[in-house]
PDB file of N, CA and C in Angstrom:
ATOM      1  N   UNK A   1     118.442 -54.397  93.127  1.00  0.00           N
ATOM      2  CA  UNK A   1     118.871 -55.749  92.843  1.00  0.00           C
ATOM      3  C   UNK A   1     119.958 -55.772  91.767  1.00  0.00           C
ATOM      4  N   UNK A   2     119.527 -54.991  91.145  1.00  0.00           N
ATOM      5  CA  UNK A   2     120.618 -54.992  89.494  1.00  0.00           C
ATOM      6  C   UNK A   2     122.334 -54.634  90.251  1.00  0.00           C
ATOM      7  N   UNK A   3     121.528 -53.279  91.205  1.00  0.00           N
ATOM      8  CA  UNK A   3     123.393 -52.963  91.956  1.00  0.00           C
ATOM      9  C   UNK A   3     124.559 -54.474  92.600  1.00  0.00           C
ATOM     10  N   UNK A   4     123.437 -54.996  92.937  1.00  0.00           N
ATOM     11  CA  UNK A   4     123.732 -56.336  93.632  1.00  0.00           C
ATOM     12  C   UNK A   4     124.371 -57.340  92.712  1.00  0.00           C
ATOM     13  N   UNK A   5     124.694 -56.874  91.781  1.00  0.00           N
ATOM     14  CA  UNK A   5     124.605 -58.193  90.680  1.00  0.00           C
ATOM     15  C   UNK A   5     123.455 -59.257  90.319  1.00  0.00           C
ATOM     16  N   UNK A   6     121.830 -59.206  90.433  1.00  0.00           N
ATOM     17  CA  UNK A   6     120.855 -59.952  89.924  1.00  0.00           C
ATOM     18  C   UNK A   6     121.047 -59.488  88.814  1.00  0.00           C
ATOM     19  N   UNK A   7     121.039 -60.683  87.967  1.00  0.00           N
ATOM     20  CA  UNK A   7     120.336 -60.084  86.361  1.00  0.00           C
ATOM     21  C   UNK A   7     118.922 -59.677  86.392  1.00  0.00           C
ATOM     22  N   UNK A   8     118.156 -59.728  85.508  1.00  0.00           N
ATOM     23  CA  UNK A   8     116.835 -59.436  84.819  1.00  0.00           C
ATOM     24  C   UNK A   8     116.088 -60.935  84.958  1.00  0.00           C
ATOM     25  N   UNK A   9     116.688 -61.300  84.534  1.00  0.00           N
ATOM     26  CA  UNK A   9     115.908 -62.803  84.607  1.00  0.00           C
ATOM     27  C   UNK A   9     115.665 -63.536  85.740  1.00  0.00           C
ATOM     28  N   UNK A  10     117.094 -63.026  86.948  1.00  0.00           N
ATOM     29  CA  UNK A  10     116.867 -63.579  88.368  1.00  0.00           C
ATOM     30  C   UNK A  10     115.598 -62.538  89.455  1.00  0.00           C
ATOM     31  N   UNK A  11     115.997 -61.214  88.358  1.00  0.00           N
ATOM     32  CA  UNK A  11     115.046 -60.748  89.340  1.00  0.00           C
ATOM     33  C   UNK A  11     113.546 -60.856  88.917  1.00  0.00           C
ATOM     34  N   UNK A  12     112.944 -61.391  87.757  1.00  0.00           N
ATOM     35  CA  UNK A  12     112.070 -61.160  87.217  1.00  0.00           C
ATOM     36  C   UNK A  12     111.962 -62.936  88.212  1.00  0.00           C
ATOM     37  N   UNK A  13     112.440 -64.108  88.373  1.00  0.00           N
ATOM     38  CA  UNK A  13     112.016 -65.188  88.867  1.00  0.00           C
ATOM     39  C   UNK A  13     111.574 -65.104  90.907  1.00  0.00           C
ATOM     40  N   UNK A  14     112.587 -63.856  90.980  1.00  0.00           N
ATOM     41  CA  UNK A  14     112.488 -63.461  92.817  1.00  0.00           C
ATOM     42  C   UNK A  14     111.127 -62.949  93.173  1.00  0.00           C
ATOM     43  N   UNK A  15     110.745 -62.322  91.841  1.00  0.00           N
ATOM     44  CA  UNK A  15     109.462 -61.001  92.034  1.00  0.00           C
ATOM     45  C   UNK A  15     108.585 -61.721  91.440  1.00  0.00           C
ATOM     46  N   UNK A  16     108.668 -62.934  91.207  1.00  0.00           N
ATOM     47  CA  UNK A  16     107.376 -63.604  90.167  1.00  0.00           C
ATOM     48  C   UNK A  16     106.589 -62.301  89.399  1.00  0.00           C
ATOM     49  N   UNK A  17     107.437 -61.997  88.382  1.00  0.00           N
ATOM     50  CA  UNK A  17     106.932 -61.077  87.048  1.00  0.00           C
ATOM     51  C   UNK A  17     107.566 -61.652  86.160  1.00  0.00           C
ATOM     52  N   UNK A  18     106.903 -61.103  84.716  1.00  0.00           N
ATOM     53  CA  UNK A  18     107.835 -61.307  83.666  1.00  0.00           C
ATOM     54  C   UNK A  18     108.714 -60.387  83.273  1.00  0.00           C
ATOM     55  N   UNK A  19     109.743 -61.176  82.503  1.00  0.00           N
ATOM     56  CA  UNK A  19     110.693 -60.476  82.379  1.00  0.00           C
ATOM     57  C   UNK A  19     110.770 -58.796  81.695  1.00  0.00           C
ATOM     58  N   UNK A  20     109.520 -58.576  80.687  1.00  0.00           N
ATOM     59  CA  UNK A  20     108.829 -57.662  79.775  1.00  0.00           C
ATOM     60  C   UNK A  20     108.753 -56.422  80.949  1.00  0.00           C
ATOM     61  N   UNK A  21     108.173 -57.089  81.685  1.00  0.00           N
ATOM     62  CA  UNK A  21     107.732 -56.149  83.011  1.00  0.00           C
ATOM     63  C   UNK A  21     108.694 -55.664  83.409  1.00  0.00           C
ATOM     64  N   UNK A  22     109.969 -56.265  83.555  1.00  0.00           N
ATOM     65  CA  UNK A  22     111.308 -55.833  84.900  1.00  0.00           C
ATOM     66  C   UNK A  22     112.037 -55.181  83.528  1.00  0.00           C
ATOM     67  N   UNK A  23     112.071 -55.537  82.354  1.00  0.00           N
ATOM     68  CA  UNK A  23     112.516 -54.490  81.126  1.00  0.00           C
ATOM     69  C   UNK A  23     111.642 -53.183  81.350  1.00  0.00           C
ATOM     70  N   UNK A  24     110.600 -53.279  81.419  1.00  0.00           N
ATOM     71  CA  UNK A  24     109.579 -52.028  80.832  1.00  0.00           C
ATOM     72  C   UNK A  24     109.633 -50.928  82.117  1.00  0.00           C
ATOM     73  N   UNK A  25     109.579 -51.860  82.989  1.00  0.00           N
ATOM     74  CA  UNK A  25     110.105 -50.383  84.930  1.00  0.00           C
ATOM     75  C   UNK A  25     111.295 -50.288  84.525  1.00  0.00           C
ATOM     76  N   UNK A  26     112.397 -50.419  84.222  1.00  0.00           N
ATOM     77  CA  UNK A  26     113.941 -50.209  84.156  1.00  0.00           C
ATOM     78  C   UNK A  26     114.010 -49.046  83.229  1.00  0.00           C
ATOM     79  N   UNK A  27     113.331 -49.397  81.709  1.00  0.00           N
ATOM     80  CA  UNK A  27     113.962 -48.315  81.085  1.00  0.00           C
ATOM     81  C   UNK A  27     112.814 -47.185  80.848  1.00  0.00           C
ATOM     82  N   UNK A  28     111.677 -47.263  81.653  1.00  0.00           N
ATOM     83  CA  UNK A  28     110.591 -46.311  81.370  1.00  0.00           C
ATOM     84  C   UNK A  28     111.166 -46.103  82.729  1.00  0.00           C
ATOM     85  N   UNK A  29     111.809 -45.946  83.764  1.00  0.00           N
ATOM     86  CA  UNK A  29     111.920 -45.803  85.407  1.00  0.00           C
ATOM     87  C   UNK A  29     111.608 -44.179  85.283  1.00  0.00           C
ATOM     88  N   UNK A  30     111.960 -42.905  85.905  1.00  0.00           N
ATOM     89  CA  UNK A  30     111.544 -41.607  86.198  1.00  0.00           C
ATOM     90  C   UNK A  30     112.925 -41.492  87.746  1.00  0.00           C
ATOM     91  N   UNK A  31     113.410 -42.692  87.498  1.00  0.00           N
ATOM     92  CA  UNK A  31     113.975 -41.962  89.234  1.00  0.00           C
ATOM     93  C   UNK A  31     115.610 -41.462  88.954  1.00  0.00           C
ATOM     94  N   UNK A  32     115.476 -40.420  89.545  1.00  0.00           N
ATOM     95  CA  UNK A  32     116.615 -39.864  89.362  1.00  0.00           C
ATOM     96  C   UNK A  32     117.699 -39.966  90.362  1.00  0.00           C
ATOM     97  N   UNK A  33     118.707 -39.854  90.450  1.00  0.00           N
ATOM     98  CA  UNK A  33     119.715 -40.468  91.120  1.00  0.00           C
ATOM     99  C   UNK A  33     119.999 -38.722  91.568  1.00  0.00           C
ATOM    100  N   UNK A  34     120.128 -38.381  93.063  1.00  0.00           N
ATOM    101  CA  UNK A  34     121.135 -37.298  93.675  1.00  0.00           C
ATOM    102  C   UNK A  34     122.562 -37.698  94.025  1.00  0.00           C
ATOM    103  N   UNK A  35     123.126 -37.207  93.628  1.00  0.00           N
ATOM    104  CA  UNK A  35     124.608 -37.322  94.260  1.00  0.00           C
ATOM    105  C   UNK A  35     124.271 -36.495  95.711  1.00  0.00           C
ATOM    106  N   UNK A  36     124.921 -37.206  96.563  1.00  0.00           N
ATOM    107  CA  UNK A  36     125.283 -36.810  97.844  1.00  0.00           C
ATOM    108  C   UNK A  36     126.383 -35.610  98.108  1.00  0.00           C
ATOM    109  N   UNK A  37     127.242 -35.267  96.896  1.00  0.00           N
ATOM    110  CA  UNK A  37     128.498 -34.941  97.071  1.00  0.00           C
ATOM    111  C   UNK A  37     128.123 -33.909  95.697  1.00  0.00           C
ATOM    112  N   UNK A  38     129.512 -33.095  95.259  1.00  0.00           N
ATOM    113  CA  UNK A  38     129.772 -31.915  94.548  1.00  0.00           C
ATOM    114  C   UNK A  38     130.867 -32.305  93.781  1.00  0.00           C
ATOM    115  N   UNK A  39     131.899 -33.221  94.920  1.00  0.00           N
ATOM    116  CA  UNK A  39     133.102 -33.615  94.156  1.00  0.00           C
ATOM    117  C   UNK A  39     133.548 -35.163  94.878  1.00  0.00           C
ATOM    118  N   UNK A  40     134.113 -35.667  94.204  1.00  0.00           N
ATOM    119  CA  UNK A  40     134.442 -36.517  94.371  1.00  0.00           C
ATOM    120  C   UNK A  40     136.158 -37.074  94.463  1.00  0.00           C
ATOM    121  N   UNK A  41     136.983 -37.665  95.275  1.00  0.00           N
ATOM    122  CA  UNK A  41     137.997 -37.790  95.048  1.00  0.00           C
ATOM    123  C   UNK A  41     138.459 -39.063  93.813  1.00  0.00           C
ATOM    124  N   UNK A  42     137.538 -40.123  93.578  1.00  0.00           N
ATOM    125  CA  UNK A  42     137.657 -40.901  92.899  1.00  0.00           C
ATOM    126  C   UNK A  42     136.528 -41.591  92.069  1.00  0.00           C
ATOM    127  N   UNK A  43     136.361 -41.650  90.868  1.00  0.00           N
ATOM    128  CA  UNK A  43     134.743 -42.416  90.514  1.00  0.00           C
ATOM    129  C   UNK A  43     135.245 -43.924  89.680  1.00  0.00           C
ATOM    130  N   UNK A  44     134.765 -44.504  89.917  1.00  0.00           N
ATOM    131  CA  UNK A  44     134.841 -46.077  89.320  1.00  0.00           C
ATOM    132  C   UNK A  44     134.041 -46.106  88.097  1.00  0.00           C
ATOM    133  N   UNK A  45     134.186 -46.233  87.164  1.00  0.00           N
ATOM    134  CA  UNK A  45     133.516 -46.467  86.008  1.00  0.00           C
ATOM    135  C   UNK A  45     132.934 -48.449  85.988  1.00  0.00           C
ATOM    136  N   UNK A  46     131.902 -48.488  85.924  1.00  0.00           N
ATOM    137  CA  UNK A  46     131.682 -49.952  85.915  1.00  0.00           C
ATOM    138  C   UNK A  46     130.221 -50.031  84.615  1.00  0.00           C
ATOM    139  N   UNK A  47     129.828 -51.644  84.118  1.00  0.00           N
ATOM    140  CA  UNK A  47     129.123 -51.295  83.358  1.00  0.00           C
ATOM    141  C   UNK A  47     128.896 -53.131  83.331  1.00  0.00           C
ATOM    142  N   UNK A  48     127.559 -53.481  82.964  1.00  0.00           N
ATOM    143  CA  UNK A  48     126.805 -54.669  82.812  1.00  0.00           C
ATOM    144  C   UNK A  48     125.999 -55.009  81.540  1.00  0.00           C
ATOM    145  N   UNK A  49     125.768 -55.650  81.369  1.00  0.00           N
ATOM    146  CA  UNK A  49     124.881 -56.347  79.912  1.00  0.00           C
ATOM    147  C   UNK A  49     123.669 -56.834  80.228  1.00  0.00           C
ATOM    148  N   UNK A  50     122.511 -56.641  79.808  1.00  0.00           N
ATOM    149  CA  UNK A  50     120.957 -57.569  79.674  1.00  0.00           C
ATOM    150  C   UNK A  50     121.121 -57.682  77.977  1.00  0.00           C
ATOM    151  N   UNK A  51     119.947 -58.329  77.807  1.00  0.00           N
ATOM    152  CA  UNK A  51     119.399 -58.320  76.599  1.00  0.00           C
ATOM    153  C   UNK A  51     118.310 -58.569  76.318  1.00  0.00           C
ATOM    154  N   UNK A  52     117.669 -57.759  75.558  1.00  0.00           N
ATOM    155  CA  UNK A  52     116.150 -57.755  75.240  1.00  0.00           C
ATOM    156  C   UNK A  52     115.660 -59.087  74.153  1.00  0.00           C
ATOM    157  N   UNK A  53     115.133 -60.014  74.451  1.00  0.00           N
ATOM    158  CA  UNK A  53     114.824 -60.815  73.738  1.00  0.00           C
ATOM    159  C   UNK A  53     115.426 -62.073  72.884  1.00  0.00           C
ATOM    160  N   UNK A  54     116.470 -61.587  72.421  1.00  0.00           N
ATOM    161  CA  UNK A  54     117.438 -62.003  72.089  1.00  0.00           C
ATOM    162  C   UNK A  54     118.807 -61.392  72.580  1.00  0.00           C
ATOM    163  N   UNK A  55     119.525 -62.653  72.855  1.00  0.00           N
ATOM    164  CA  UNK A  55     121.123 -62.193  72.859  1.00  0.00           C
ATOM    165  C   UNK A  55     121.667 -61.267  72.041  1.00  0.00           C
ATOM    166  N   UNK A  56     121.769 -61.345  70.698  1.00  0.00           N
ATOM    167  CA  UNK A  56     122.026 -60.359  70.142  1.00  0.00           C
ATOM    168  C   UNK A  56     121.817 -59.101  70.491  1.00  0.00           C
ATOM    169  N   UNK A  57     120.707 -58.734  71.134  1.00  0.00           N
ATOM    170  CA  UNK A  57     120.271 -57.485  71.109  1.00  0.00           C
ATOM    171  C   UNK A  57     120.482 -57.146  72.387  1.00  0.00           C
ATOM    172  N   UNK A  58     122.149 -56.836  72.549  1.00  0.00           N
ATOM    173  CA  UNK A  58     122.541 -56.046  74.066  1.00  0.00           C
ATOM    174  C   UNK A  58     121.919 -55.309  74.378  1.00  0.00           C
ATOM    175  N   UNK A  59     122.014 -54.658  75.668  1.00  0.00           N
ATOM    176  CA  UNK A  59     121.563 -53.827  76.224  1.00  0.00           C
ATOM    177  C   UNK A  59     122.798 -53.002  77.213  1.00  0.00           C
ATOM    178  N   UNK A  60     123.672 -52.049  77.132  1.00  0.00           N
ATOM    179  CA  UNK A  60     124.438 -51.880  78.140  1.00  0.00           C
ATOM    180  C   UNK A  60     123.805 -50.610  79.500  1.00  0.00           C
ATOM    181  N   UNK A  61     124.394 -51.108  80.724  1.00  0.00           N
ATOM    182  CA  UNK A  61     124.400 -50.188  81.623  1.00  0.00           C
ATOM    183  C   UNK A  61     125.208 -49.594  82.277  1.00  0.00           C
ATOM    184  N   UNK A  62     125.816 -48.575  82.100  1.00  0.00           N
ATOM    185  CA  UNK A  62     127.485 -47.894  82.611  1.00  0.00           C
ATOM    186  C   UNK A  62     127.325 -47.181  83.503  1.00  0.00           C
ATOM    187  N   UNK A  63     127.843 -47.158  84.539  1.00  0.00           N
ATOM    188  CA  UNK A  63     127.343 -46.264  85.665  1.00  0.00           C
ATOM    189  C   UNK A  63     129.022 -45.434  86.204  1.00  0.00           C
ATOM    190  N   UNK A  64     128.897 -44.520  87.404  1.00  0.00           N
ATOM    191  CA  UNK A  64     129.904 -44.123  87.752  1.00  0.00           C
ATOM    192  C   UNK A  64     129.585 -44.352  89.399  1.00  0.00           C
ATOM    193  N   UNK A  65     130.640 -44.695  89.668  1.00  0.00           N
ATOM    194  CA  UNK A  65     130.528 -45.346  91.091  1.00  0.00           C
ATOM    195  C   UNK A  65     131.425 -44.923  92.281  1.00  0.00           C
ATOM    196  N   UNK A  66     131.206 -44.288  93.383  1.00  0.00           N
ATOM    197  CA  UNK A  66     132.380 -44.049  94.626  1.00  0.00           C
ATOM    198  C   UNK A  66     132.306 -44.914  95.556  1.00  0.00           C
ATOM    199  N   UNK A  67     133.283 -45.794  95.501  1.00  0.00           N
ATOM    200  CA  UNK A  67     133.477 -46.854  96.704  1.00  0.00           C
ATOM    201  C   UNK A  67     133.177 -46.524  97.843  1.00  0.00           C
ATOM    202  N   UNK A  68     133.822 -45.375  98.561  1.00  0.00           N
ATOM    203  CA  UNK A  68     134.214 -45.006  99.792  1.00  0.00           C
ATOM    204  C   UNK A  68     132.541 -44.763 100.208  1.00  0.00           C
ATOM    205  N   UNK A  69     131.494 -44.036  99.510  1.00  0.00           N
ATOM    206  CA  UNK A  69     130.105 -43.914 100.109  1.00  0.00           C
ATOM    207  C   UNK A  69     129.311 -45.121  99.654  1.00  0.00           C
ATOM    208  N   UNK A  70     129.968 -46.212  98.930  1.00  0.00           N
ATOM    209  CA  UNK A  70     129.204 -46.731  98.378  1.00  0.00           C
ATOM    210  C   UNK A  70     127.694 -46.158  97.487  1.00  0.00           C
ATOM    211  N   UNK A  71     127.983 -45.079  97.119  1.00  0.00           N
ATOM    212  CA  UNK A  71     126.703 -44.620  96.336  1.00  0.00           C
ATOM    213  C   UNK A  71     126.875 -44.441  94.349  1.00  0.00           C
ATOM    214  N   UNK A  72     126.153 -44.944  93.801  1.00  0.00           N
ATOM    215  CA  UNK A  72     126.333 -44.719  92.480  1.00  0.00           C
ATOM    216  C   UNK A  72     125.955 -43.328  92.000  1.00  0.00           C
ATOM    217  N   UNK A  73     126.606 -42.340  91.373  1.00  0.00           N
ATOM    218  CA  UNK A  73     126.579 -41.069  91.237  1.00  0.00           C
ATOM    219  C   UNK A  73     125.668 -40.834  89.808  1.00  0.00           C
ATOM    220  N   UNK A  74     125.632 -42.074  88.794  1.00  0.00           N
ATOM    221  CA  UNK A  74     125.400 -41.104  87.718  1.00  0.00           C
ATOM    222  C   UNK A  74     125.172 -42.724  87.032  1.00  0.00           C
ATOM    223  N   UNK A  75     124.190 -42.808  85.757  1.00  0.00           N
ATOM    224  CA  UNK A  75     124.248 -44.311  84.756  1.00  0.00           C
ATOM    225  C   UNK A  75     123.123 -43.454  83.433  1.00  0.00           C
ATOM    226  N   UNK A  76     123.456 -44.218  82.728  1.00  0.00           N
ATOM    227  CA  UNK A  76     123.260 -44.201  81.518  1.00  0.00           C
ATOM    228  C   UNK A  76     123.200 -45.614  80.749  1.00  0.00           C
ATOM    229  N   UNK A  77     122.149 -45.790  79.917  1.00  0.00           N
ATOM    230  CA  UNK A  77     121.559 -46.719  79.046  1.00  0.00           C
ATOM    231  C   UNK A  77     122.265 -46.561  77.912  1.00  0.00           C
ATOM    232  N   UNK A  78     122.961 -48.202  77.110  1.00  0.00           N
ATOM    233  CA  UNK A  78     123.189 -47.512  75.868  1.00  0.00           C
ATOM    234  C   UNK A  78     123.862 -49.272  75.014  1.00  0.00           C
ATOM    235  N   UNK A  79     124.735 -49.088  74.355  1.00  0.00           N
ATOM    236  CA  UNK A  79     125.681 -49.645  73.416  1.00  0.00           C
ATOM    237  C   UNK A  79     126.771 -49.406  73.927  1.00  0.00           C
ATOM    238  N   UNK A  80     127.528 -50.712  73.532  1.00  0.00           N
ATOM    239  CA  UNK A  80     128.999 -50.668  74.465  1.00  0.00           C
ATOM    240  C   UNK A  80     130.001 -49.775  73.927  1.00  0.00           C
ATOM    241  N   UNK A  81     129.702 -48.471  73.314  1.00  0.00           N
ATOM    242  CA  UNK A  81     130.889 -47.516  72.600  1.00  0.00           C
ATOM    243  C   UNK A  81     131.369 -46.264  73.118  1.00  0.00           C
ATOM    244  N   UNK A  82     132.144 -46.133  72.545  1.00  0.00           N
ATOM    245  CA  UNK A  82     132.397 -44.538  73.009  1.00  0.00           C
ATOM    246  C   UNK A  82     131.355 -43.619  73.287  1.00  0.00           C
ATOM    247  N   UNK A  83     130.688 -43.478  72.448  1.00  0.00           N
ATOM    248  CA  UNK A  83     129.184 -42.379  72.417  1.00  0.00           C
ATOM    249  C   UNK A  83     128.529 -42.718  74.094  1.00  0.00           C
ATOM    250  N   UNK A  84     127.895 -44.173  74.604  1.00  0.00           N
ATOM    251  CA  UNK A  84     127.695 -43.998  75.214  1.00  0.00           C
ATOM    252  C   UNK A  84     128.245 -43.346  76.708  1.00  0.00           C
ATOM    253  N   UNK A  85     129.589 -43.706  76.692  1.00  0.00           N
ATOM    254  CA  UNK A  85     130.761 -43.031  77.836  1.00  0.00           C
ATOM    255  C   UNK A  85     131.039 -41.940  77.858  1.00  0.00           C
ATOM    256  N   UNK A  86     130.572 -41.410  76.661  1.00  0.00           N
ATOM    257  CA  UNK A  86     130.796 -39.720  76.857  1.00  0.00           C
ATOM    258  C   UNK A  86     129.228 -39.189  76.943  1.00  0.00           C
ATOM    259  N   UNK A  87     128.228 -39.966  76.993  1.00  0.00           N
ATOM    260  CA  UNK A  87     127.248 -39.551  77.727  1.00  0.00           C
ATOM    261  C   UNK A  87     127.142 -39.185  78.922  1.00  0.00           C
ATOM    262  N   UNK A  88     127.297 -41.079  79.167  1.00  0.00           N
ATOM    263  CA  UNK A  88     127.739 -40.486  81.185  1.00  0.00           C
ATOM    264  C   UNK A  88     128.408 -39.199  81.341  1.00  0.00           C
ATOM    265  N   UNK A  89     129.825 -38.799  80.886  1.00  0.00           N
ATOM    266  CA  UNK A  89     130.302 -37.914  81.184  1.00  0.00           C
ATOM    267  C   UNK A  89     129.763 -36.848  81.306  1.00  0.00           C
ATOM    268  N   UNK A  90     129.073 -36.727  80.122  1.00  0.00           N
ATOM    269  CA  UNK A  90     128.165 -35.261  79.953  1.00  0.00           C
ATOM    270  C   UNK A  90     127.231 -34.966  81.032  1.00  0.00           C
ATOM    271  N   UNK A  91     126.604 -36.327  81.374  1.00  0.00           N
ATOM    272  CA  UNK A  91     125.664 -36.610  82.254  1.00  0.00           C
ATOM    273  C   UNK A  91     125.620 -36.090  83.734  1.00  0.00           C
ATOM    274  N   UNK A  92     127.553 -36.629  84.113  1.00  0.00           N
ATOM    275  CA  UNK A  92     127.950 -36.226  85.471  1.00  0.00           C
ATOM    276  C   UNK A  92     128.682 -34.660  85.400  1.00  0.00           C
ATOM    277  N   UNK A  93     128.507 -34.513  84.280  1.00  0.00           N
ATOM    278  CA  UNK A  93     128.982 -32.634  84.080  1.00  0.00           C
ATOM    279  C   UNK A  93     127.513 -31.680  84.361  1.00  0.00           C
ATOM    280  N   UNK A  94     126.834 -32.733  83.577  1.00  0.00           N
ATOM    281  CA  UNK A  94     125.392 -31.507  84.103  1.00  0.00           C
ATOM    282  C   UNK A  94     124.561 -31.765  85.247  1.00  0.00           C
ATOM    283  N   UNK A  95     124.626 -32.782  85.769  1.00  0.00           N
ATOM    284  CA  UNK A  95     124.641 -32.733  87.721  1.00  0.00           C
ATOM    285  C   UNK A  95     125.712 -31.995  87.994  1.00  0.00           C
ATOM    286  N   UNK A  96     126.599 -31.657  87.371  1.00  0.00           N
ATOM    287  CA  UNK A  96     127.637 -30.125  88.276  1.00  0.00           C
ATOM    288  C   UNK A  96     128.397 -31.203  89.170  1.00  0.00           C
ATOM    289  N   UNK A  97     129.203 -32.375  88.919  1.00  0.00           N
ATOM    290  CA  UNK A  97     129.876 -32.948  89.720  1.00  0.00           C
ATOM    291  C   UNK A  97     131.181 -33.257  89.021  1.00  0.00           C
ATOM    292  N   UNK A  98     132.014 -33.012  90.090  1.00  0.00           N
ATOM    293  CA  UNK A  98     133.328 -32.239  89.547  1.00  0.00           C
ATOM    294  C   UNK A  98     134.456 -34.077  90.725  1.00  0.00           C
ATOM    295  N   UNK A  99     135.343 -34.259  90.129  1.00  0.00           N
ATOM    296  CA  UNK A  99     136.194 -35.280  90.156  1.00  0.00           C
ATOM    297  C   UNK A  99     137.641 -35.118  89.843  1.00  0.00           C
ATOM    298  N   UNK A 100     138.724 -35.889  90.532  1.00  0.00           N
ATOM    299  CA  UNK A 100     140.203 -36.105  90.498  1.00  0.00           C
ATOM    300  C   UNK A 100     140.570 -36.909  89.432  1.00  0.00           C
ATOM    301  N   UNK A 101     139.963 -37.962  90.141  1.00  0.00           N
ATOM    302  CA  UNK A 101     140.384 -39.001  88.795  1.00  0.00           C
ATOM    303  C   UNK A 101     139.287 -40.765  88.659  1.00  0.00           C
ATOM    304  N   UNK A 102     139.469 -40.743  87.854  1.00  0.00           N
ATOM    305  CA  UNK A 102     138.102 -42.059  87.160  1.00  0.00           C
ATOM    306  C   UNK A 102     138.961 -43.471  87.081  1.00  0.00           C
ATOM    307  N   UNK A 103     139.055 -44.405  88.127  1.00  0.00           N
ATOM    308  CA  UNK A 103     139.284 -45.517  87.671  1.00  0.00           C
ATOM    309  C   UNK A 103     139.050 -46.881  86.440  1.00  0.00           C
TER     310      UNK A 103
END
């Protein structure tokens, strides 16, 4: 749902749960994402906002994305900074997935 563009709050009203709940499966989740692929000709960098409780207290989600399979390759939890973007990176270096160029 989140890929879809639902927030947290729409999906927590679709699934009649609370919102605590659709926080607490998200960032306790266990599922790991396979890339389909080794390399990629192009990855999309994209990235969304929740917030826990309060507004203030962002939440970012940055993912790396290939149009052409439509499959998301790689995401990471974090703060909207540098640190977290060179996570991902690190992230899609140690899945061993190798790329041209990052929109």
């Amino acid at each position: 749902m989140l890929i879809r563009g639902i927030g947290v709050r729409d999906i927590s009203t679709v699934l009649h749960i609370n919102i605590t709940k659709v926080l607490k499966t998200l960032t306790s989740s266990k599922y790991a994402i396979q890339p389909q692929q080794k390399h990629y000709d192009c990855l999309e960098i994209d990235e969304f906002w929740t917030y826990v409780k309060e507004k203030k207290n962002k939440v970012w989600l940055i993912y790396a994305y290939h149009w052409e399979t439509v499959e998301i390759v790689a995401y990471v939890w974090g703060k909207r900074d540098l640190k977290t973007a060179q996570k991902l990176r690190k992230w899609i270096k140690r899945l061993g997935i190798t790329y041209d160029t990052v929109a």
